[in-house]
PDB file of N, CA and C in Angstrom:
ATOM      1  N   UNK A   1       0.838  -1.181   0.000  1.00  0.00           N
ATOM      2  CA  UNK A   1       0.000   0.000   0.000  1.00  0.00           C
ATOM      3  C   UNK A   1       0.884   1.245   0.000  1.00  0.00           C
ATOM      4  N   UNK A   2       0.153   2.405  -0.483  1.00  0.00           N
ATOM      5  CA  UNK A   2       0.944   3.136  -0.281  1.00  0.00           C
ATOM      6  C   UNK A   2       1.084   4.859   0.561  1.00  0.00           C
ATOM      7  N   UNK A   3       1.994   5.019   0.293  1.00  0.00           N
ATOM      8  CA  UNK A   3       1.690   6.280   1.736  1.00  0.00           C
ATOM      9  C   UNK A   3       0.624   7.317   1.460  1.00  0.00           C
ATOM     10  N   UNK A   4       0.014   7.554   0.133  1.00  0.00           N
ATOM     11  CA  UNK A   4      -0.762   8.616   0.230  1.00  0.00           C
ATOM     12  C   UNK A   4      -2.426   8.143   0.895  1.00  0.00           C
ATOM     13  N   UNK A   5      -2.725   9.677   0.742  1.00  0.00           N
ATOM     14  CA  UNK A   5      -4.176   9.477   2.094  1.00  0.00           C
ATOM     15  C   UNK A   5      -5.558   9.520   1.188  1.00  0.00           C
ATOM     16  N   UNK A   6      -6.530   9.022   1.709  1.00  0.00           N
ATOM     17  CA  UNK A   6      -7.571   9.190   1.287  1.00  0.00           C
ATOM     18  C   UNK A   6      -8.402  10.132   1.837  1.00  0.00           C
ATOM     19  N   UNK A   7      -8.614  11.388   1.567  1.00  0.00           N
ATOM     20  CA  UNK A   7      -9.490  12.724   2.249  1.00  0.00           C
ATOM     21  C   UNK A   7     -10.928  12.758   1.328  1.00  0.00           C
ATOM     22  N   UNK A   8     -12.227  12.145   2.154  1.00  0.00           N
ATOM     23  CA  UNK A   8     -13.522  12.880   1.785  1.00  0.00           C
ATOM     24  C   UNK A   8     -14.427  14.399   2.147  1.00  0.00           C
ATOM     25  N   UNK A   9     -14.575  14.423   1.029  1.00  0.00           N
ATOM     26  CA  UNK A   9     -14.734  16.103   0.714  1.00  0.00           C
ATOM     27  C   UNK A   9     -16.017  15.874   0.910  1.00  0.00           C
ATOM     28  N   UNK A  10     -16.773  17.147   1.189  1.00  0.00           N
ATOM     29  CA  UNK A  10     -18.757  16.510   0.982  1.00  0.00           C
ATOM     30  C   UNK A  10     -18.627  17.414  -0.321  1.00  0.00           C
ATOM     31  N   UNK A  11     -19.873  17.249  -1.451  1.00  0.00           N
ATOM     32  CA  UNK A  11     -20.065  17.904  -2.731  1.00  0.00           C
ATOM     33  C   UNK A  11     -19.985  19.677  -2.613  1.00  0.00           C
ATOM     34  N   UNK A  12     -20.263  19.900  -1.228  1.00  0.00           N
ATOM     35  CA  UNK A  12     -20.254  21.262  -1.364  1.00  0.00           C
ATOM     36  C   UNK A  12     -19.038  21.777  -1.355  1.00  0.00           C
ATOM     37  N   UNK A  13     -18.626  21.307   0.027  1.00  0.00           N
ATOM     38  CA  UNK A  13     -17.169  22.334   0.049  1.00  0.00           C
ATOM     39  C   UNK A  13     -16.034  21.545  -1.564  1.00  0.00           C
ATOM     40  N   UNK A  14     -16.238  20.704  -2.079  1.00  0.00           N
ATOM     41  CA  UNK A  14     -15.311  20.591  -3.292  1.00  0.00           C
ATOM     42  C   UNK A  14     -15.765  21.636  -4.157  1.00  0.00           C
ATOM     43  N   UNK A  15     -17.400  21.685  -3.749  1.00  0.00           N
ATOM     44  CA  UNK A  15     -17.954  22.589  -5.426  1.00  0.00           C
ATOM     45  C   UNK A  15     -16.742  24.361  -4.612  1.00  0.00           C
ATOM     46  N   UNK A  16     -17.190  24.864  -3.235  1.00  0.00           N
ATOM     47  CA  UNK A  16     -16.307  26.060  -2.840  1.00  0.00           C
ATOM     48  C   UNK A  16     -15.309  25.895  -3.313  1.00  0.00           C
ATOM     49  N   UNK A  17     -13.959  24.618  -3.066  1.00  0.00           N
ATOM     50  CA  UNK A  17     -12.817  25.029  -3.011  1.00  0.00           C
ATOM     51  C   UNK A  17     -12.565  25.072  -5.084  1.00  0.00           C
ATOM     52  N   UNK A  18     -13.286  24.488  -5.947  1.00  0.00           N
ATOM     53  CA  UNK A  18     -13.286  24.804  -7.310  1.00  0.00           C
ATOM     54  C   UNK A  18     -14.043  25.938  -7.200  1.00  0.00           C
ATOM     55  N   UNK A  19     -14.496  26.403  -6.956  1.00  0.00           N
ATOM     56  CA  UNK A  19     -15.180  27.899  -7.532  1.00  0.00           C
ATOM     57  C   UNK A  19     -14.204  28.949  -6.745  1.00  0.00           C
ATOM     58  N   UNK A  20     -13.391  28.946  -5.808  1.00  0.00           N
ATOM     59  CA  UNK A  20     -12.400  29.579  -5.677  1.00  0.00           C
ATOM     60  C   UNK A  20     -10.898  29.324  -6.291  1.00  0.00           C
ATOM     61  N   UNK A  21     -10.672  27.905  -6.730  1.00  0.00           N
ATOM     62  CA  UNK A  21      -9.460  28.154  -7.787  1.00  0.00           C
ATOM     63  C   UNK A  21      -9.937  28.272  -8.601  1.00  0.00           C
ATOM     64  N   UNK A  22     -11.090  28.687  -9.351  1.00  0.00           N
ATOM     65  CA  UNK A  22     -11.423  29.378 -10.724  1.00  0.00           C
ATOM     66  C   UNK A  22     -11.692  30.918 -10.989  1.00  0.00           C
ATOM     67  N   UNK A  23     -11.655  31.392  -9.413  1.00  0.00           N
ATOM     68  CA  UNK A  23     -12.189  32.962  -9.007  1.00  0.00           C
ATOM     69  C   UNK A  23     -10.557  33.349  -9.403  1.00  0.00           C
ATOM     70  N   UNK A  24     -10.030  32.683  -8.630  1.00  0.00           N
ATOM     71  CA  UNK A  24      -8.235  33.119  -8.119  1.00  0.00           C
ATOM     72  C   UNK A  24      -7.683  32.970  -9.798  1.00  0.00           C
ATOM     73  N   UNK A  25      -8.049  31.940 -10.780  1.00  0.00           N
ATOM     74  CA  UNK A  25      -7.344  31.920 -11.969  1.00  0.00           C
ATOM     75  C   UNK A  25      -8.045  33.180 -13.021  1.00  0.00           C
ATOM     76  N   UNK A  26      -9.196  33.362 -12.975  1.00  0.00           N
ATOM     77  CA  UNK A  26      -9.931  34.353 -13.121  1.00  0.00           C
ATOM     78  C   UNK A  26      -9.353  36.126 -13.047  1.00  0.00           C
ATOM     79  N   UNK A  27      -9.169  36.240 -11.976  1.00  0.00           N
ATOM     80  CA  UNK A  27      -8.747  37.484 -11.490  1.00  0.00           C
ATOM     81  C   UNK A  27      -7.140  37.520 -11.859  1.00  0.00           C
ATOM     82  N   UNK A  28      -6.232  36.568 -11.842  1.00  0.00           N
ATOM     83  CA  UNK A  28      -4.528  36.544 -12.477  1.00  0.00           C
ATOM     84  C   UNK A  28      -4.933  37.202 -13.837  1.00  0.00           C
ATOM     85  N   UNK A  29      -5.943  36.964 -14.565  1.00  0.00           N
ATOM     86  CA  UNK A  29      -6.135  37.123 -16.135  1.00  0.00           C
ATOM     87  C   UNK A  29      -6.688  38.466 -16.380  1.00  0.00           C
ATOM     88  N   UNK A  30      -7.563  38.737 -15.593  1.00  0.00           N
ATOM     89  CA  UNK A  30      -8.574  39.934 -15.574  1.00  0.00           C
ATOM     90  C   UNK A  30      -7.375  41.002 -15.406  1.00  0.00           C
ATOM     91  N   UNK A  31      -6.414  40.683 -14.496  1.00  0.00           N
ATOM     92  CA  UNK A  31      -5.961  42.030 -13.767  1.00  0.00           C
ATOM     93  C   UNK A  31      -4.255  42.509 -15.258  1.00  0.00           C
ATOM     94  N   UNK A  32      -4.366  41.912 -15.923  1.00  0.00           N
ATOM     95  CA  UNK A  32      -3.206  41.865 -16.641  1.00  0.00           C
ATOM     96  C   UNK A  32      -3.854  43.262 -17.796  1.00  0.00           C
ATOM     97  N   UNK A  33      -2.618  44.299 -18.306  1.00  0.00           N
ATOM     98  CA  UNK A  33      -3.084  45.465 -18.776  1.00  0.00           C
ATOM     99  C   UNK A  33      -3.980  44.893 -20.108  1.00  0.00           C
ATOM    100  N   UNK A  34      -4.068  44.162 -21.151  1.00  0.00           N
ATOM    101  CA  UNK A  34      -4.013  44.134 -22.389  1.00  0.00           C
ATOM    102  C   UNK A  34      -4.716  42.598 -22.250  1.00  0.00           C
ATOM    103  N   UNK A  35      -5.711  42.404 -22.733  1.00  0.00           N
ATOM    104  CA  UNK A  35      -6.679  40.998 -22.481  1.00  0.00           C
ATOM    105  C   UNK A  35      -5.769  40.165 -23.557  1.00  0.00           C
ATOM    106  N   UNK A  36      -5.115  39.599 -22.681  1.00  0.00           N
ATOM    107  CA  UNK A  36      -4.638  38.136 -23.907  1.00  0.00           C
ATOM    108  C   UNK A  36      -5.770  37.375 -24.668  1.00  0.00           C
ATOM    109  N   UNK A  37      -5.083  36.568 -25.457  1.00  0.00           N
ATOM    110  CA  UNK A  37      -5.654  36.082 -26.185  1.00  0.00           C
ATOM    111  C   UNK A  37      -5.382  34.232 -25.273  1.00  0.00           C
ATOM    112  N   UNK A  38      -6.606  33.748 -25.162  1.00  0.00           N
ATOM    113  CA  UNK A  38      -6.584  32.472 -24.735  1.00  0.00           C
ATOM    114  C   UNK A  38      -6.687  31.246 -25.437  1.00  0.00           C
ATOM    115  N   UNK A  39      -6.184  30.348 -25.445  1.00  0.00           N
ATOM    116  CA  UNK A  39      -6.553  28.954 -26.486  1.00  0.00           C
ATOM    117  C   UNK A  39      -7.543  28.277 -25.922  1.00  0.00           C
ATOM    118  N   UNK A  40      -8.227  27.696 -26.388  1.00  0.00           N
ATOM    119  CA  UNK A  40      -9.927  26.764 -26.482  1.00  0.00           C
ATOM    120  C   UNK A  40      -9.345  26.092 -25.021  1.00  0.00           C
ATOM    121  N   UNK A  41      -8.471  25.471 -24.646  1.00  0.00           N
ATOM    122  CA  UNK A  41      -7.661  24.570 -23.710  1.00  0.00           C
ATOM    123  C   UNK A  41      -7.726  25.294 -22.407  1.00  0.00           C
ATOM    124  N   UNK A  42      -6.601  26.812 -22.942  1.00  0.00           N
ATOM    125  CA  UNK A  42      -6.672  27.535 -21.272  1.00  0.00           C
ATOM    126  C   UNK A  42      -8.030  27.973 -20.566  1.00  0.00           C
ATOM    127  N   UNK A  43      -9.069  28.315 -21.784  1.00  0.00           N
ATOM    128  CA  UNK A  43     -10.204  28.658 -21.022  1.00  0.00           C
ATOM    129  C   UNK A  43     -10.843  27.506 -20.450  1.00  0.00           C
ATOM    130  N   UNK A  44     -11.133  26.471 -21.102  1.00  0.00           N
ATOM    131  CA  UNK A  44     -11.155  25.140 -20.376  1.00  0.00           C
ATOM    132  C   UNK A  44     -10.898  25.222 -19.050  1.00  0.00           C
ATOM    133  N   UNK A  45      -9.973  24.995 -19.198  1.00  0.00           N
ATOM    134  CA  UNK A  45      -8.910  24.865 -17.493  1.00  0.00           C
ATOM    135  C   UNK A  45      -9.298  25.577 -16.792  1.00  0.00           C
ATOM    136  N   UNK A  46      -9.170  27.210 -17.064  1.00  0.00           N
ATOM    137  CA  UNK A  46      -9.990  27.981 -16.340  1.00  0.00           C
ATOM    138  C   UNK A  46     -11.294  27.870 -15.570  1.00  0.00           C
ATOM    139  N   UNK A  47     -11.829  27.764 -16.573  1.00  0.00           N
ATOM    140  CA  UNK A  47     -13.431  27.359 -16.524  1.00  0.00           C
ATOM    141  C   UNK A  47     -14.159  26.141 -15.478  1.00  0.00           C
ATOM    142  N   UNK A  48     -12.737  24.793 -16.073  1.00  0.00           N
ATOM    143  CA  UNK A  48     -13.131  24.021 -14.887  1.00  0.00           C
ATOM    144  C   UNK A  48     -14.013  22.886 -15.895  1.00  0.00           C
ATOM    145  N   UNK A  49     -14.209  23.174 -17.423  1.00  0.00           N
ATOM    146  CA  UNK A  49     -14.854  22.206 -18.399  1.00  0.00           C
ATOM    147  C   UNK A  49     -14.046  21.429 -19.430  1.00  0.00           C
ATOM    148  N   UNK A  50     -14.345  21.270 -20.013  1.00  0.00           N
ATOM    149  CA  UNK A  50     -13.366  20.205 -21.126  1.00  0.00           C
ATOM    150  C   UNK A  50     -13.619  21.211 -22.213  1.00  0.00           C
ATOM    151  N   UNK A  51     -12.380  20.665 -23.296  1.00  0.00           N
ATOM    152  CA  UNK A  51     -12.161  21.636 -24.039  1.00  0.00           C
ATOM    153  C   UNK A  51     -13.387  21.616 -25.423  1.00  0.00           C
ATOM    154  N   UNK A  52     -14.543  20.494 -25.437  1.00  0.00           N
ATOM    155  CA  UNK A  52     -15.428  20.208 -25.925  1.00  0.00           C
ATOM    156  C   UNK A  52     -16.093  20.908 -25.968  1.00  0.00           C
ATOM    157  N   UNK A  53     -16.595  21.314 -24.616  1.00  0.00           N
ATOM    158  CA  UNK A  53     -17.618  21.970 -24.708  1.00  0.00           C
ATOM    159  C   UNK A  53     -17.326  23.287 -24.524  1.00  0.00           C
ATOM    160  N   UNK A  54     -16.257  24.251 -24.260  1.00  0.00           N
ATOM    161  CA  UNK A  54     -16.172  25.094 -25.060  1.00  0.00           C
ATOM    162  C   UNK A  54     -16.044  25.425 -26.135  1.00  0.00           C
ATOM    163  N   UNK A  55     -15.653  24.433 -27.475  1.00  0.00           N
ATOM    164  CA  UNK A  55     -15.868  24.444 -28.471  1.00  0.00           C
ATOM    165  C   UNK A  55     -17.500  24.262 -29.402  1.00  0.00           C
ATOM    166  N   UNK A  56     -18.061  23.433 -28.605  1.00  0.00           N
ATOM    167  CA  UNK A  56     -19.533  23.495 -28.140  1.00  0.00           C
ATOM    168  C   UNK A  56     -20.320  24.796 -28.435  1.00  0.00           C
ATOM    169  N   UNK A  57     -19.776  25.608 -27.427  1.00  0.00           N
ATOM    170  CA  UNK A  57     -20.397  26.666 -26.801  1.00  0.00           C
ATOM    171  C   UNK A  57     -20.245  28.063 -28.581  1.00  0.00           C
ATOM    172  N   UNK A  58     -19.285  27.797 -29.108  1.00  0.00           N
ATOM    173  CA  UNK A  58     -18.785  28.312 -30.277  1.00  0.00           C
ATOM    174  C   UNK A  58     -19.643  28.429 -30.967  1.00  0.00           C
ATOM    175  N   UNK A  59     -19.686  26.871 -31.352  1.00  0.00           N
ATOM    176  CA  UNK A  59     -20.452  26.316 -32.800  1.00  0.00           C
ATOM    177  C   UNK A  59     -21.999  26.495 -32.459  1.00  0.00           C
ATOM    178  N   UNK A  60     -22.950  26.333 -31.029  1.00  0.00           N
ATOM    179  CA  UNK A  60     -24.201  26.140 -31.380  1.00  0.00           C
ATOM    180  C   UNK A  60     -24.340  27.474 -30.096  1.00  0.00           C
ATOM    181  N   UNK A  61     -23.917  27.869 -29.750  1.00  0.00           N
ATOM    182  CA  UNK A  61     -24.260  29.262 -28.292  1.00  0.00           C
ATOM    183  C   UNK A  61     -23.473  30.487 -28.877  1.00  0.00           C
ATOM    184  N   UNK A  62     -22.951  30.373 -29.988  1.00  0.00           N
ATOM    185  CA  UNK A  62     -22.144  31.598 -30.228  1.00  0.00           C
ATOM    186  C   UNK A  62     -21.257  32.418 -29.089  1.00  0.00           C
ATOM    187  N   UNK A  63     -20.876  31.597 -28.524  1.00  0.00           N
ATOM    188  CA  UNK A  63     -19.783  32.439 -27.566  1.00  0.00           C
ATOM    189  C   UNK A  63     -18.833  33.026 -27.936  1.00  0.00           C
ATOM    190  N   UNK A  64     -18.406  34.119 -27.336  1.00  0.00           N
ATOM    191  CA  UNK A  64     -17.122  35.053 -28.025  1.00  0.00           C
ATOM    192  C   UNK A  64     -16.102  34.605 -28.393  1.00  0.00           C
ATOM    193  N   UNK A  65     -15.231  34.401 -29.285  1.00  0.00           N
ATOM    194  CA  UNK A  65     -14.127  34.303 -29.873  1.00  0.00           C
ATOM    195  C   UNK A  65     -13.448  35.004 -30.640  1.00  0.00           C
ATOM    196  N   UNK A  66     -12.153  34.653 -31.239  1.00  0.00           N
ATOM    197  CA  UNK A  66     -11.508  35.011 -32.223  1.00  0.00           C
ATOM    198  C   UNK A  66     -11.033  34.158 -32.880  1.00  0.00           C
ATOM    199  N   UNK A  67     -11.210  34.115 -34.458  1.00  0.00           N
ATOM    200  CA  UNK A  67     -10.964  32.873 -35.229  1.00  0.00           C
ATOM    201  C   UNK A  67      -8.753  33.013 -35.549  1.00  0.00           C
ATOM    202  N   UNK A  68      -8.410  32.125 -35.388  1.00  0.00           N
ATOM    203  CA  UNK A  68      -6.964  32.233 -35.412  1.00  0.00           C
ATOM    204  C   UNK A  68      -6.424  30.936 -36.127  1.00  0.00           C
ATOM    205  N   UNK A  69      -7.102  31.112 -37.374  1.00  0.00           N
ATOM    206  CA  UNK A  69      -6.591  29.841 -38.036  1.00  0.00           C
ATOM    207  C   UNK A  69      -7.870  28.954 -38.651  1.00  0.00           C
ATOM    208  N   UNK A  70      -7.411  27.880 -39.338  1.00  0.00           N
ATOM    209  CA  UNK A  70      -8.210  27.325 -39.689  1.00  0.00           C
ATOM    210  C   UNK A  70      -9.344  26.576 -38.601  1.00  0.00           C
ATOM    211  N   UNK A  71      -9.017  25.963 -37.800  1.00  0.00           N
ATOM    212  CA  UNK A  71      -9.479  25.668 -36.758  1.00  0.00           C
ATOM    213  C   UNK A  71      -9.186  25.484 -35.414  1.00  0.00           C
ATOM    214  N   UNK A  72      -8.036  26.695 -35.415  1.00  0.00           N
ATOM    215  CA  UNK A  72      -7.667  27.243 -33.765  1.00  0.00           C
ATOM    216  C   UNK A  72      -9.366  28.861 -33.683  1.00  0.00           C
ATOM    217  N   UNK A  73      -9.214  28.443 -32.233  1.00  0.00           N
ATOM    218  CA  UNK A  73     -10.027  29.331 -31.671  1.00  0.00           C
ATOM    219  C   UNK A  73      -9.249  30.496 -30.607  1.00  0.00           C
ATOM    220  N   UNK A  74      -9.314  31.701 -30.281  1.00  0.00           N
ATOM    221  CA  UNK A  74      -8.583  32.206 -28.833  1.00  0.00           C
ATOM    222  C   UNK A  74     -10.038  32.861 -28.553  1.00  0.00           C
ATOM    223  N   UNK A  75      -9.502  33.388 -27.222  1.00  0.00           N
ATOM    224  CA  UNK A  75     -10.864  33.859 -26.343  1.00  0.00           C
ATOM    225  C   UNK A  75     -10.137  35.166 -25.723  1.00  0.00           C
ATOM    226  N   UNK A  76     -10.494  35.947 -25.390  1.00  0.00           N
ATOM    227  CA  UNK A  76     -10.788  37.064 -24.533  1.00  0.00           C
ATOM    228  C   UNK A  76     -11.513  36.461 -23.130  1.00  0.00           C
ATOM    229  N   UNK A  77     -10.690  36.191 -22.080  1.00  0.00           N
ATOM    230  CA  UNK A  77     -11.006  35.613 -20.955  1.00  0.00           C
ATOM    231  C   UNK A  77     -12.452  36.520 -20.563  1.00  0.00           C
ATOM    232  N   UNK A  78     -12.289  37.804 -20.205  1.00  0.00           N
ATOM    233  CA  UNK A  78     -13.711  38.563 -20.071  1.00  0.00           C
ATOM    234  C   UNK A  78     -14.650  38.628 -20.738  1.00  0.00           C
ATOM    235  N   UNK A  79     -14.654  38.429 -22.090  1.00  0.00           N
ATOM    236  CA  UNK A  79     -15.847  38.282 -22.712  1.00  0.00           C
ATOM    237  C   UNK A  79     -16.367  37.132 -22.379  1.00  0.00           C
ATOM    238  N   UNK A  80     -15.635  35.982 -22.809  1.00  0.00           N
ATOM    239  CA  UNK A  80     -16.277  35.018 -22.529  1.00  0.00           C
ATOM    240  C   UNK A  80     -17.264  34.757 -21.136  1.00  0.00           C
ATOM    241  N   UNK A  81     -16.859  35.022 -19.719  1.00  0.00           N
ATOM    242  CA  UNK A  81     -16.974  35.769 -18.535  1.00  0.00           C
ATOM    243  C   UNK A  81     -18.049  36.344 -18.717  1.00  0.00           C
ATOM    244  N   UNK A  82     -18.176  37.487 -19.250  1.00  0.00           N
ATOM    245  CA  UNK A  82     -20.036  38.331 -19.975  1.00  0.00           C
ATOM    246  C   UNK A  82     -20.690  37.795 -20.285  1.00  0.00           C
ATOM    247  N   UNK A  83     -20.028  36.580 -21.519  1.00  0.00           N
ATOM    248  CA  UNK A  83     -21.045  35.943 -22.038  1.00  0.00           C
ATOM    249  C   UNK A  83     -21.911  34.850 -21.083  1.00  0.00           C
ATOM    250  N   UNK A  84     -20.992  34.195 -20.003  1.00  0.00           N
ATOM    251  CA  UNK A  84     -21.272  32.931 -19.372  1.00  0.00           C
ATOM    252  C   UNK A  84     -22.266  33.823 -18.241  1.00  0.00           C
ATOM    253  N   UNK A  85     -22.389  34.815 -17.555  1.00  0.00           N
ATOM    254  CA  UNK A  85     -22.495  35.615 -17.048  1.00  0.00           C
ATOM    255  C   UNK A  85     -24.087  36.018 -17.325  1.00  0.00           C
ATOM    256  N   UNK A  86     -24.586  36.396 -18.746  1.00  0.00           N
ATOM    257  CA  UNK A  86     -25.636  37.020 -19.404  1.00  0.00           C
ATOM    258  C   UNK A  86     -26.157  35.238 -19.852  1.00  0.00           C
ATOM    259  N   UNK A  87     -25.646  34.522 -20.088  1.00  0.00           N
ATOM    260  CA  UNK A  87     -26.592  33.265 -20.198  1.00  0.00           C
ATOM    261  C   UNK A  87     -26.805  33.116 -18.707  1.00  0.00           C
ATOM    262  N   UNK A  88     -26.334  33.417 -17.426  1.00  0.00           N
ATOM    263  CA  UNK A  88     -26.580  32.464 -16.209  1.00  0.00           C
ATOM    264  C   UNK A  88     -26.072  31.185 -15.978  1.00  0.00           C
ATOM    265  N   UNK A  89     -24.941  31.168 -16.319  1.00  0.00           N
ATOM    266  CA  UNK A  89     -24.301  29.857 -16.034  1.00  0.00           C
ATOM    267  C   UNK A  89     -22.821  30.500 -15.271  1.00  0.00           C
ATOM    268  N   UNK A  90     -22.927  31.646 -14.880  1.00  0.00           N
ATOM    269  CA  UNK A  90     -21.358  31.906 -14.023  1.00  0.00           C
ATOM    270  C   UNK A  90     -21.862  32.116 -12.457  1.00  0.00           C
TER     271      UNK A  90
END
């Protein structure tokens, strides 16, 4: 066996401690002078979803983007943020 531990979380405080490393990755991005440009992946991560269904969100929800290629996508971390925001899903 081995040395690491087994810690149960109840559904809530896991859903807190993810909605605060997504606040905290959130605000690193927000606070930077000049809104980068994000790949389909980092907002993912961000977000806390797979990179599916932000691509998803593209093709049939029209979520904000910028087309960068044939089939690269980047994001504007805040728009996207508005957008998730004005549907009710943030």
């Amino acid at each position: 066996m081995s040395d690491e531990t087994m810690v149960l979380v109840k559904a809530s405080e896991l859903e807190t401690m993810i909605r605060r490393a997504v606040e905290a990755a959130v605000k690193e991005h927000i606070n930077a002078e000049e809104p980068e440009l994000l790949s389909t992946a980092k907002v993912a991560k961000i977000l806390g979803v797979s990179d599916d269904l932000v691509r998803y969100w593209v093709r049939v929800h029209d979520c904000p983007h910028v087309p960068a290629g044939k089939k690269k996508l980047k994001f504007r971390l805040a728009e996207v943020l508005a957008w998730l925001k004005e549907r009710g899903r943030a």
